[in-house]
N, C-alpha and C. Protein backbone atom coordinates (compact mmCIF):
# COMPACT_ATOMS: atom_id res chain seq x y z
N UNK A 1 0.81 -1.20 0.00
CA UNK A 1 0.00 0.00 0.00
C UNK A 1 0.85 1.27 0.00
N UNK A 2 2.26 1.48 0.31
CA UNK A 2 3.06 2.25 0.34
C UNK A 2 4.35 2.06 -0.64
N UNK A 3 3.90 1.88 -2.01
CA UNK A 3 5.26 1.28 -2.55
C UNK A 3 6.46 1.53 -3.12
N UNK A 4 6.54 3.44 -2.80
CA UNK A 4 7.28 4.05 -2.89
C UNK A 4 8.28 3.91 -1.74
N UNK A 5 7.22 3.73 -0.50
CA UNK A 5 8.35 3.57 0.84
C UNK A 5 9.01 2.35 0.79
N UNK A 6 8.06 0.93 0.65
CA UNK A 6 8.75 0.33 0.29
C UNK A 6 10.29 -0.56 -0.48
N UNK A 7 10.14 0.29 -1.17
CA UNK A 7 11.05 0.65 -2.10
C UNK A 7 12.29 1.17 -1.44
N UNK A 8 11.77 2.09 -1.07
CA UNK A 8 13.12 3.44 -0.53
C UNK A 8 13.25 2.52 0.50
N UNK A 9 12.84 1.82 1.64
CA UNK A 9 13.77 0.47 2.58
C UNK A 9 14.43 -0.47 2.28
N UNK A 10 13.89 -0.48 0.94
CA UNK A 10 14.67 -2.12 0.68
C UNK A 10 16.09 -1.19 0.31
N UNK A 11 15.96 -0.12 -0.13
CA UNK A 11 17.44 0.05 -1.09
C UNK A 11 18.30 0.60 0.03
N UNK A 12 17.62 1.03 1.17
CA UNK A 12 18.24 1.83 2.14
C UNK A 12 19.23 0.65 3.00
N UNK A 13 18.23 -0.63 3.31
CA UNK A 13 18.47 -1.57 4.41
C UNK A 13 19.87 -2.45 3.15
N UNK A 14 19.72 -1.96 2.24
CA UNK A 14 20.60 -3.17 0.92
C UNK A 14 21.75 -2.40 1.31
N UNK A 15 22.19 -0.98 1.04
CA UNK A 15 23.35 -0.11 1.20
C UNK A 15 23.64 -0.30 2.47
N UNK A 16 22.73 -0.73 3.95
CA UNK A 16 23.26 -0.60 5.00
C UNK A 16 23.56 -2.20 5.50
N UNK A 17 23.87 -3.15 4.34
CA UNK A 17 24.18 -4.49 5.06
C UNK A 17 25.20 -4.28 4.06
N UNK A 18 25.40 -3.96 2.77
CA UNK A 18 26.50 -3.11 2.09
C UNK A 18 27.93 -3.08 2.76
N UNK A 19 27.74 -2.00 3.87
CA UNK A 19 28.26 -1.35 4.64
C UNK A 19 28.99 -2.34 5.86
N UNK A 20 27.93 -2.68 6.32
CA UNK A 20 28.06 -4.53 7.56
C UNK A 20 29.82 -4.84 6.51
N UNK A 21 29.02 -4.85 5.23
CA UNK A 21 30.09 -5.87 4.24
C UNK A 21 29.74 -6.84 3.89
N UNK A 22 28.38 -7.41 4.27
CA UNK A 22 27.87 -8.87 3.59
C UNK A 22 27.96 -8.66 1.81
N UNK A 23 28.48 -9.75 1.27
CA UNK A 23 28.82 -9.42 0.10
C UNK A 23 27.71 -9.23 -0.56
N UNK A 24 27.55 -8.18 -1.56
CA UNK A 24 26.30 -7.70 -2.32
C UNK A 24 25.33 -7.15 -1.72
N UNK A 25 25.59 -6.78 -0.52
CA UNK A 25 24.44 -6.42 0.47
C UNK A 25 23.14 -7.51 0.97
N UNK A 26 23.76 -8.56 1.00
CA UNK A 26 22.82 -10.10 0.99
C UNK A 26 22.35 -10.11 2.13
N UNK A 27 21.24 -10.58 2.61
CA UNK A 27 20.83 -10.68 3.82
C UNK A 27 19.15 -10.13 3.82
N UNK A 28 18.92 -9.65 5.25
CA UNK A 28 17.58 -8.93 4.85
C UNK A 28 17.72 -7.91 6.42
N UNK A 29 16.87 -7.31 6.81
CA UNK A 29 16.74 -6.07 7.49
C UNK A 29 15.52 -5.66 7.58
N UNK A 30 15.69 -4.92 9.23
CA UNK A 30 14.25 -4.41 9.68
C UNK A 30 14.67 -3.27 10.14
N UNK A 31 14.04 -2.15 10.03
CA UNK A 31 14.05 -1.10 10.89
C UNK A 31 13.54 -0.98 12.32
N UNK A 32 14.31 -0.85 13.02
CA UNK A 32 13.58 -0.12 14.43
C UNK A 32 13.27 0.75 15.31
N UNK A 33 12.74 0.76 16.47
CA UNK A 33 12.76 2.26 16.92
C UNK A 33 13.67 2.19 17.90
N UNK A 34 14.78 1.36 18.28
CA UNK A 34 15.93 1.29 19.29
C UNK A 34 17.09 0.04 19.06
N UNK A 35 18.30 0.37 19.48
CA UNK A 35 18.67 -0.57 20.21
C UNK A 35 18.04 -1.73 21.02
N UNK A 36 17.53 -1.27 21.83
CA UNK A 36 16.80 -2.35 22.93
C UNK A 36 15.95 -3.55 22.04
N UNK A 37 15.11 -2.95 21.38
CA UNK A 37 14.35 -3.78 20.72
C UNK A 37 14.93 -4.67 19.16
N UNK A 38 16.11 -3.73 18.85
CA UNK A 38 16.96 -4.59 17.56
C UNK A 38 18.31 -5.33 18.57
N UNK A 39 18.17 -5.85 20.15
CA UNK A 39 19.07 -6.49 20.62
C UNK A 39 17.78 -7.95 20.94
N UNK A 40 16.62 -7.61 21.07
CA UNK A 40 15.88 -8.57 21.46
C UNK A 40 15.04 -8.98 19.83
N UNK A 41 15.03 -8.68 18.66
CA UNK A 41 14.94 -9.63 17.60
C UNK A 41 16.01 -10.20 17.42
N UNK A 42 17.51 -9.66 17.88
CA UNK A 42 18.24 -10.20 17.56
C UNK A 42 18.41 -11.82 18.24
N UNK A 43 18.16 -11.70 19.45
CA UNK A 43 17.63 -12.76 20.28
C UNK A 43 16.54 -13.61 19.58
N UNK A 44 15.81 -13.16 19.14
CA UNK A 44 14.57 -13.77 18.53
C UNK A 44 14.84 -14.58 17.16
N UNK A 45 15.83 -13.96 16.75
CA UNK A 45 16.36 -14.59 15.02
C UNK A 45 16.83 -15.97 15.57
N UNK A 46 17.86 -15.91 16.42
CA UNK A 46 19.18 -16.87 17.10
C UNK A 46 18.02 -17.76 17.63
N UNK A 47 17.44 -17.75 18.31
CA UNK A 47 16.29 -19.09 18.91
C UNK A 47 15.87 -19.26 17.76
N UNK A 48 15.08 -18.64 17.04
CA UNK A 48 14.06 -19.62 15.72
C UNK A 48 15.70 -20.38 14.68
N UNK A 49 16.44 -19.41 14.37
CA UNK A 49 16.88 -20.27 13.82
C UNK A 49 17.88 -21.74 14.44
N UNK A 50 18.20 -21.67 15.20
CA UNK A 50 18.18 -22.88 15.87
C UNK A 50 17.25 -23.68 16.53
N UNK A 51 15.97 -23.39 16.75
CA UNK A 51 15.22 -24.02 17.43
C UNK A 51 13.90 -23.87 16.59
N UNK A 52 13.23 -23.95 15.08
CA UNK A 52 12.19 -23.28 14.39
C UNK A 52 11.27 -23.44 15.03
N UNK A 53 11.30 -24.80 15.85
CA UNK A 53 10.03 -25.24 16.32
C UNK A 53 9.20 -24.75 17.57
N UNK A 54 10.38 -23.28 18.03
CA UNK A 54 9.65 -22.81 19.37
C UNK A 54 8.67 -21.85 18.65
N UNK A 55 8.56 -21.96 17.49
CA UNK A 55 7.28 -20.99 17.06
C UNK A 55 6.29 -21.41 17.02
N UNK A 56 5.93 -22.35 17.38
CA UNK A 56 5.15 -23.23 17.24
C UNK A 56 4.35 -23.89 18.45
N UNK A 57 5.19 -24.68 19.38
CA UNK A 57 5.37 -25.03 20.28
C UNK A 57 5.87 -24.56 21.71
N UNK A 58 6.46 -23.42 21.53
CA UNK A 58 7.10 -22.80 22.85
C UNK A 58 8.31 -22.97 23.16
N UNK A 59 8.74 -22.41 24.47
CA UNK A 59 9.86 -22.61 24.94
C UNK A 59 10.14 -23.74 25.77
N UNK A 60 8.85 -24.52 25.59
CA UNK A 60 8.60 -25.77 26.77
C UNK A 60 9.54 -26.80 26.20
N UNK A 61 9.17 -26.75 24.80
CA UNK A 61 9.93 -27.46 23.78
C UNK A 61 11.24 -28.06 23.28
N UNK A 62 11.85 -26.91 24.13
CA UNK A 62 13.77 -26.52 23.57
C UNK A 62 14.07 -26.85 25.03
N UNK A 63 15.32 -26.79 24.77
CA UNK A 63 16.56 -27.23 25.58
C UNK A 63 16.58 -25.82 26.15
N UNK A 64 17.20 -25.83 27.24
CA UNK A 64 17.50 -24.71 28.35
C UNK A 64 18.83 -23.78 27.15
N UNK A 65 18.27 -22.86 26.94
CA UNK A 65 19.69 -21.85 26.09
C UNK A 65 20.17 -20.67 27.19
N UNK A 66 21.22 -20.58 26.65
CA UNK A 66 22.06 -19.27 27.21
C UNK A 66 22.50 -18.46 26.65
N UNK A 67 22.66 -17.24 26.28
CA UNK A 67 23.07 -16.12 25.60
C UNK A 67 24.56 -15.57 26.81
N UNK A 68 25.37 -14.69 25.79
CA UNK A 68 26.43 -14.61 26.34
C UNK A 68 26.57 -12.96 25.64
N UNK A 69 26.97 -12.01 26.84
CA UNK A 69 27.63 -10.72 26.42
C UNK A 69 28.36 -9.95 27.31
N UNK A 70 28.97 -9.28 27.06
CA UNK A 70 30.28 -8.57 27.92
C UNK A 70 29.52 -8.02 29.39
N UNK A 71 30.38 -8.05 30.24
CA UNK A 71 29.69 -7.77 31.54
C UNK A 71 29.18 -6.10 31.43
N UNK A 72 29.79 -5.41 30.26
CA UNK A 72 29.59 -3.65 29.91
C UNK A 72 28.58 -3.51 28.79
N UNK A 73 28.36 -4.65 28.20
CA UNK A 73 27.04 -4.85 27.73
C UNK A 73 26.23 -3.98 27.87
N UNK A 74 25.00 -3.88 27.21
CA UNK A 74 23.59 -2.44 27.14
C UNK A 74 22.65 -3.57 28.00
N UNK A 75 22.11 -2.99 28.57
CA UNK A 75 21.22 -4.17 29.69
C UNK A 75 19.58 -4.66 28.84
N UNK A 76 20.09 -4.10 27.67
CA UNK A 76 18.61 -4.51 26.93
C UNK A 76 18.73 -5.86 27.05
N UNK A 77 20.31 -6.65 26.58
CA UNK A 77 20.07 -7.83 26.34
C UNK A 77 19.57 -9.40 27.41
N UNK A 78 19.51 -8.57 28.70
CA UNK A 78 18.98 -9.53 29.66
C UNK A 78 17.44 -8.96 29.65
N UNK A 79 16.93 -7.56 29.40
CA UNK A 79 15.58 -7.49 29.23
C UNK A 79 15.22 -8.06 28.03
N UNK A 80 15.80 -8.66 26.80
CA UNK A 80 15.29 -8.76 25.61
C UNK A 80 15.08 -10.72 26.19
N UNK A 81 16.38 -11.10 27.16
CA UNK A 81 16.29 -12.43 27.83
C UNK A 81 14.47 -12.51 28.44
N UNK A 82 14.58 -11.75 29.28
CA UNK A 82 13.17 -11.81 30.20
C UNK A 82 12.09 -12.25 28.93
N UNK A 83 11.83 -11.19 28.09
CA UNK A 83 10.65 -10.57 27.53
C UNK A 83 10.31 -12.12 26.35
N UNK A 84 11.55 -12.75 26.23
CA UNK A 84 11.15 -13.84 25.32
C UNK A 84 11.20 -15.18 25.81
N UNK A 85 10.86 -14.86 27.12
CA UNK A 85 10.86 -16.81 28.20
C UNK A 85 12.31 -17.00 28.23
N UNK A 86 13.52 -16.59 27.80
CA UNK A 86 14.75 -17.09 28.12
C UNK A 86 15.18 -17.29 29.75
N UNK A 87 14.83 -16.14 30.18
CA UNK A 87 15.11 -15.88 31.47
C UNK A 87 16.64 -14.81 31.59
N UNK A 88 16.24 -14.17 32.57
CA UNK A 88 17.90 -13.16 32.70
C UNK A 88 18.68 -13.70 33.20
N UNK A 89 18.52 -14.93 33.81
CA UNK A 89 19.57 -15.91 34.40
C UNK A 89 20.29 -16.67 33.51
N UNK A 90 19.75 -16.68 32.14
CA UNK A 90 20.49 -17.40 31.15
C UNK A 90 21.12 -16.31 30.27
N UNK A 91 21.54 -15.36 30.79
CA UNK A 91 22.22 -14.24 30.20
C UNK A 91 23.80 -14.77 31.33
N UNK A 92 24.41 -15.02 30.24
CA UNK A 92 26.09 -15.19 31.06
C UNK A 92 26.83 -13.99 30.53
N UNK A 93 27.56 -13.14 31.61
CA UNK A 93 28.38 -12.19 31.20
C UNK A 93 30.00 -12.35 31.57
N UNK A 94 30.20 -12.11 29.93
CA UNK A 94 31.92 -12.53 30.34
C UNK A 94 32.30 -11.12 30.56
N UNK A 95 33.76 -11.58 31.42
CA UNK A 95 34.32 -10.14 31.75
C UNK A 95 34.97 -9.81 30.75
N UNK A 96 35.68 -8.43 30.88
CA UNK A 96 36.13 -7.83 30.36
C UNK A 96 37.35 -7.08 30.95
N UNK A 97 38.41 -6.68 29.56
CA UNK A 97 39.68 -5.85 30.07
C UNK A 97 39.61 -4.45 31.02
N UNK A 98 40.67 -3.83 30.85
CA UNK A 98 41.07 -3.04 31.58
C UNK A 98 39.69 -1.82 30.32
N UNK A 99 40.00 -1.68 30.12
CA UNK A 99 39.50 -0.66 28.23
C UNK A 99 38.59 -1.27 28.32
N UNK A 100 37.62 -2.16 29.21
CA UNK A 100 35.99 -2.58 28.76
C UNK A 100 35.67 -3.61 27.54
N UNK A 101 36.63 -4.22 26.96
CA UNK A 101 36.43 -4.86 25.73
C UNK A 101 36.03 -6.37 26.32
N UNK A 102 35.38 -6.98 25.89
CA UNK A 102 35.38 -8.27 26.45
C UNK A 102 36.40 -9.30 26.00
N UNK A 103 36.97 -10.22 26.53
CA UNK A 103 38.16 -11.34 27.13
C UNK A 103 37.28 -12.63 26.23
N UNK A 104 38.19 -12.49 25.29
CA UNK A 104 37.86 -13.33 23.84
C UNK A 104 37.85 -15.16 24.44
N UNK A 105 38.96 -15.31 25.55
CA UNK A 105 39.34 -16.55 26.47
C UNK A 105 38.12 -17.04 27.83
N UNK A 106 37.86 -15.87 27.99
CA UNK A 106 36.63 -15.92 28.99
C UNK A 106 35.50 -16.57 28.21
N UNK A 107 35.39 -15.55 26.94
CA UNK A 107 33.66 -15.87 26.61
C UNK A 107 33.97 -17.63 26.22
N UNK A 108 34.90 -18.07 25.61
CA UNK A 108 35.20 -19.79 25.41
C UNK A 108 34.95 -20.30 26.50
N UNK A 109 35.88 -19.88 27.49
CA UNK A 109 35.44 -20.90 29.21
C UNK A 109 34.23 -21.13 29.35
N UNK A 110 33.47 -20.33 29.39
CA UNK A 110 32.06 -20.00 29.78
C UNK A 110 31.18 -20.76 28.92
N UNK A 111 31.56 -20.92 27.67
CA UNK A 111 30.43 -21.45 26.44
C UNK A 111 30.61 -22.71 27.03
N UNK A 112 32.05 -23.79 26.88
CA UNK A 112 32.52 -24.96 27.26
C UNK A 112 31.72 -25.31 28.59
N UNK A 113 31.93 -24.41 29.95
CA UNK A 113 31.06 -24.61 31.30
C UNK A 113 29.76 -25.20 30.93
N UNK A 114 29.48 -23.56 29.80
CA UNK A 114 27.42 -23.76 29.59
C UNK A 114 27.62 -25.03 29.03
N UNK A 115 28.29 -25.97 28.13
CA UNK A 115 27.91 -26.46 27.20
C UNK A 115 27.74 -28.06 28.62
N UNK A 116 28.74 -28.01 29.49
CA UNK A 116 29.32 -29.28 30.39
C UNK A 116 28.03 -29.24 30.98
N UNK A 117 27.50 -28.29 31.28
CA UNK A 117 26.09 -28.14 32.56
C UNK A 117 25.08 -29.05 31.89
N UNK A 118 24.89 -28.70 30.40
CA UNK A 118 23.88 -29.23 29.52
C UNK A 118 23.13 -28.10 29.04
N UNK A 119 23.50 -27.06 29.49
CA UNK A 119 22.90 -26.10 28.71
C UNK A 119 23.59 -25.40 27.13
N UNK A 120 22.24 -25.38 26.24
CA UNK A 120 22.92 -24.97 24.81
C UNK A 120 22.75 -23.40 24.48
N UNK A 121 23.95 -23.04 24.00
CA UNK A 121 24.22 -21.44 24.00
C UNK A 121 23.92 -21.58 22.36
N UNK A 122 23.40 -20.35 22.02
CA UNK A 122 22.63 -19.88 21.15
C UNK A 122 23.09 -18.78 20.73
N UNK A 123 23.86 -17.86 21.43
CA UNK A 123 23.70 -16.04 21.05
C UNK A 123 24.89 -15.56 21.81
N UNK A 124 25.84 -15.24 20.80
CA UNK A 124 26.50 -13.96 21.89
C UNK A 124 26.69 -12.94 20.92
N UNK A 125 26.35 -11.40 22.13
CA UNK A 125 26.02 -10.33 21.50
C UNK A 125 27.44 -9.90 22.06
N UNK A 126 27.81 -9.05 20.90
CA UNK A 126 28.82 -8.54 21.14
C UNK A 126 28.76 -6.86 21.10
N UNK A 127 29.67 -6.22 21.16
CA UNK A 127 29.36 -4.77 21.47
C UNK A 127 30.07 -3.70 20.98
N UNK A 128 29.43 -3.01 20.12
CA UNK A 128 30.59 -1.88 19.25
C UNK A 128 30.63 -0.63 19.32
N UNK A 129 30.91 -0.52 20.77
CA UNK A 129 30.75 0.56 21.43
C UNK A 129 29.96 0.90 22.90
N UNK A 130 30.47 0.40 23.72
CA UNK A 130 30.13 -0.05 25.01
C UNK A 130 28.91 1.44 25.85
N UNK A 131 28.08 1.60 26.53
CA UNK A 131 27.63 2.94 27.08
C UNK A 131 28.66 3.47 27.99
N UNK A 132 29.16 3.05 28.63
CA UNK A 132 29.82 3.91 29.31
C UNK A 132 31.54 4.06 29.17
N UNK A 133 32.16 2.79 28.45
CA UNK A 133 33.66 3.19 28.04
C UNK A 133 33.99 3.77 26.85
N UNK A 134 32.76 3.21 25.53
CA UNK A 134 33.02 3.26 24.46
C UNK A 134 33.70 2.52 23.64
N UNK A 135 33.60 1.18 24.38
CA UNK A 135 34.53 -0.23 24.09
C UNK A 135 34.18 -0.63 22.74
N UNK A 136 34.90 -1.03 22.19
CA UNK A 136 34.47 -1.80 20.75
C UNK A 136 35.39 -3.45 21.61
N UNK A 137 34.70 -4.56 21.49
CA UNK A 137 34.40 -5.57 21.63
C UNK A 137 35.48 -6.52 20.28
N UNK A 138 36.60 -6.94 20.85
CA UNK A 138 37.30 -7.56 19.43
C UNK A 138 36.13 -8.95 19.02
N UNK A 139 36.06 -7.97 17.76
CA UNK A 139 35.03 -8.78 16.66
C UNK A 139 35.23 -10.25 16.09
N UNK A 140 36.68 -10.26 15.87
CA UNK A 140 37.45 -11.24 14.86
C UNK A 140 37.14 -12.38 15.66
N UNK A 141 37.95 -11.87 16.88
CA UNK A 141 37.83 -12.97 17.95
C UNK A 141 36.97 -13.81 18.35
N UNK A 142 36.05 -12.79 18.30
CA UNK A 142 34.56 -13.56 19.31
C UNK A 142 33.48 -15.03 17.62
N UNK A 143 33.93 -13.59 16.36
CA UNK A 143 33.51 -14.41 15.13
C UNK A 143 33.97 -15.94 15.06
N UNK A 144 35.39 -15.86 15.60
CA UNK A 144 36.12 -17.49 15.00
C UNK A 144 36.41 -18.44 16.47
N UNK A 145 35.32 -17.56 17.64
CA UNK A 145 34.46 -18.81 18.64
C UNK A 145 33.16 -19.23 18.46
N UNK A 146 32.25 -18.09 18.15
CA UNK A 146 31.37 -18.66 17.55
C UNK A 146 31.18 -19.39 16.13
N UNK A 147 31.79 -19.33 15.35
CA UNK A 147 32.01 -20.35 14.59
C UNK A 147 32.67 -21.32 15.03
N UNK A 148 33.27 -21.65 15.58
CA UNK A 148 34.10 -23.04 16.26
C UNK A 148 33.05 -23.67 17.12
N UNK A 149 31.55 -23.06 17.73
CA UNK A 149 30.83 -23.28 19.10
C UNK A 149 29.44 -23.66 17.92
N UNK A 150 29.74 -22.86 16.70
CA UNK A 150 27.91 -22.75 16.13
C UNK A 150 27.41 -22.03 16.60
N UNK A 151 27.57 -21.00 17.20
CA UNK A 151 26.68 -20.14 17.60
C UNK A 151 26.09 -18.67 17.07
N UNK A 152 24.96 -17.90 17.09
CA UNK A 152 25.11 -17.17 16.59
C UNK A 152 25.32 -15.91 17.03
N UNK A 153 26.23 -14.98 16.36
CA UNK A 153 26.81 -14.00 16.48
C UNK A 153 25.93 -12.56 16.03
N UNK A 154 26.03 -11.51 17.30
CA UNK A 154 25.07 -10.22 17.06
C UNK A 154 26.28 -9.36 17.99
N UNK A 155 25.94 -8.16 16.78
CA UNK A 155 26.74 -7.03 17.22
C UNK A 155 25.39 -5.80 17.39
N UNK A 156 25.79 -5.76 18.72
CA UNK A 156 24.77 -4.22 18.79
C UNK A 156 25.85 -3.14 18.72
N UNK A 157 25.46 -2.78 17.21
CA UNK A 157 26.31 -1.72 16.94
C UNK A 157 25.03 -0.16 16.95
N UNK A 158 24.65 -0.06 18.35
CA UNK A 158 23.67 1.21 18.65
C UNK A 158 24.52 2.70 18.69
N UNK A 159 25.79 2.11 19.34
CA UNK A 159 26.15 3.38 19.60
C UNK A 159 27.65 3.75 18.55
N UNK A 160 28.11 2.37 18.79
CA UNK A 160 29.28 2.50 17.40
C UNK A 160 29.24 2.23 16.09
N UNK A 161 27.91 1.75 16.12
CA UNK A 161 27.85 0.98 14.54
C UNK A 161 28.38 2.34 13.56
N UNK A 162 27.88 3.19 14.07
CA UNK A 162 27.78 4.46 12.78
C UNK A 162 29.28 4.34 12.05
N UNK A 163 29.87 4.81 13.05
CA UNK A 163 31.37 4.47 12.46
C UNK A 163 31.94 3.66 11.51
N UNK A 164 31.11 2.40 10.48
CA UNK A 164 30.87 1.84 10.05
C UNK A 164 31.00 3.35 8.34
N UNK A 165 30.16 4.31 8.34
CA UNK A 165 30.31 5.15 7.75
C UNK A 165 31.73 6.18 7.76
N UNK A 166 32.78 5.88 8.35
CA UNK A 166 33.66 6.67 8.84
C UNK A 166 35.45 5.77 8.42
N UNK A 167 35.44 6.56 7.11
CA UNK A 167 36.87 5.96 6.69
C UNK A 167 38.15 6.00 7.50
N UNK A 168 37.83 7.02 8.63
CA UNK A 168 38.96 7.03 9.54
C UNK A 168 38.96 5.55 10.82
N UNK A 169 37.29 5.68 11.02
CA UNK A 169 37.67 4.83 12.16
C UNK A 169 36.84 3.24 11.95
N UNK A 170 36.09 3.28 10.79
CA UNK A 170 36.05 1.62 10.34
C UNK A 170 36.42 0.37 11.09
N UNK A 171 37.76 0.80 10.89
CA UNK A 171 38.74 -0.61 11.49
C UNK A 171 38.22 -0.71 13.00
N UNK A 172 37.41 0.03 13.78
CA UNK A 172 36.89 -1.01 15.22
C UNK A 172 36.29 -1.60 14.83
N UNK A 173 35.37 -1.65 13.45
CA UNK A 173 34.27 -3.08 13.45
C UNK A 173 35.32 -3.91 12.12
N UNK A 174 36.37 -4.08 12.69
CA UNK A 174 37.10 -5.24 11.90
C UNK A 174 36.24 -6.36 12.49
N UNK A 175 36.05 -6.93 11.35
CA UNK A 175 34.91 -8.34 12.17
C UNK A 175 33.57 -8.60 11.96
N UNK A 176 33.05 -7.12 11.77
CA UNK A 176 31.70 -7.03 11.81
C UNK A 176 30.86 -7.85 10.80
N UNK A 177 31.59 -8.03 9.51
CA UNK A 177 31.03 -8.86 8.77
C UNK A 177 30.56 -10.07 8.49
N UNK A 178 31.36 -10.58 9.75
CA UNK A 178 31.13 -12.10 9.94
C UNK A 178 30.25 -12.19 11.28
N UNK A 179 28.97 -10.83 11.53
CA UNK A 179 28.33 -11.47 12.18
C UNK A 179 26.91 -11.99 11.53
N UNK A 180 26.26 -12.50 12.43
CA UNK A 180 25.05 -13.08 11.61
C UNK A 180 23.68 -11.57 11.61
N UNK A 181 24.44 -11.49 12.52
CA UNK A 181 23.31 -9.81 12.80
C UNK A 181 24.08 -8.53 13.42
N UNK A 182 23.19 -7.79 13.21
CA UNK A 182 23.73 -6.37 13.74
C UNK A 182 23.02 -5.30 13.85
């Protein structure tokens, strides 16, 4: 009914996964009205696509999951935990350096722990641009554990993503491309 707007999103959201670096701008995209709420679809992508069948069936269904993000993390992502039956208790936060970045060795311990308990990790959000240090989160790192774990990878890039537009300072989201979301 709007297919001018239409239009003007798809080409907008194509230039801005472009940008991510997914090759050709491949992928797909939603607009939102926050952070908070593009950290909890992001949550929402990572369960269906590992689990399709909680759409269906619930969370009664699945295995106990855990999500994983820097202890400097945006606190949406344990409210985005609550709001979708995960629980905020299945939010594990790895620490982080001196500079706020999160400890690429930590978030592994922790997956390995979750994985020994019997619980299956699903999500770690990573962070490109922390609220209060301004941390960018080494990307590379966290990309080639979650690929080694299967897991899927989200960058809330709310406050740093922009930089993404910025030929000077780019290189903090070295990485960014290899997440599954952002």
């Amino acid at each position: 009914i709007a297919p001018v707007f239409v239009l003007l999103e798809y080409v907008t959201l194509r230039k801005m996964r472009e940008m991510v670096g997914w090759p050709g701008g491949c992928g797909d995209g939603i607009f939102s009205p926050g952070g908070a709420i593009s950290n909890m679809y992001a949550m929402l992508i990572a369960r269906f696509k590992m689990f399709p069948e909680v759409k269906e069936k619930g969370m009664a269904a699945i295995p106990r999951l855990v999500a994983f993000t820097s202890e400097h993390s945006h606190f949406s992502v344990k409210k985005g935990a609550a709001a979708l039956g995960i629980g905020t208790d299945s939010v594990i936060l790895i620490r982080c350096d001196e500079r706020g970045k999160m400890i690429p060795s930590d978030l592994e311990r922790r997956i390995v722990e979750a994985k020994q308990k019997g619980f299956v990790p699903f999500l770690v959000s990573a962070t490109a641009g922390t609220t209060v240090y301004g941390a960018f989160d080494p990307l590379i790192a966290i990309a080639d554990i979650c690929k080694k774990y299967k897991i899927w990878m989200h960058v809330d890039g709310a406050w740093g993503g922009g930089l993404l537009m910025s030929r000077k300072h780019k290189w903090k989201l070295n990485g960014v491309e290899r997440a599954n979301s952002v």
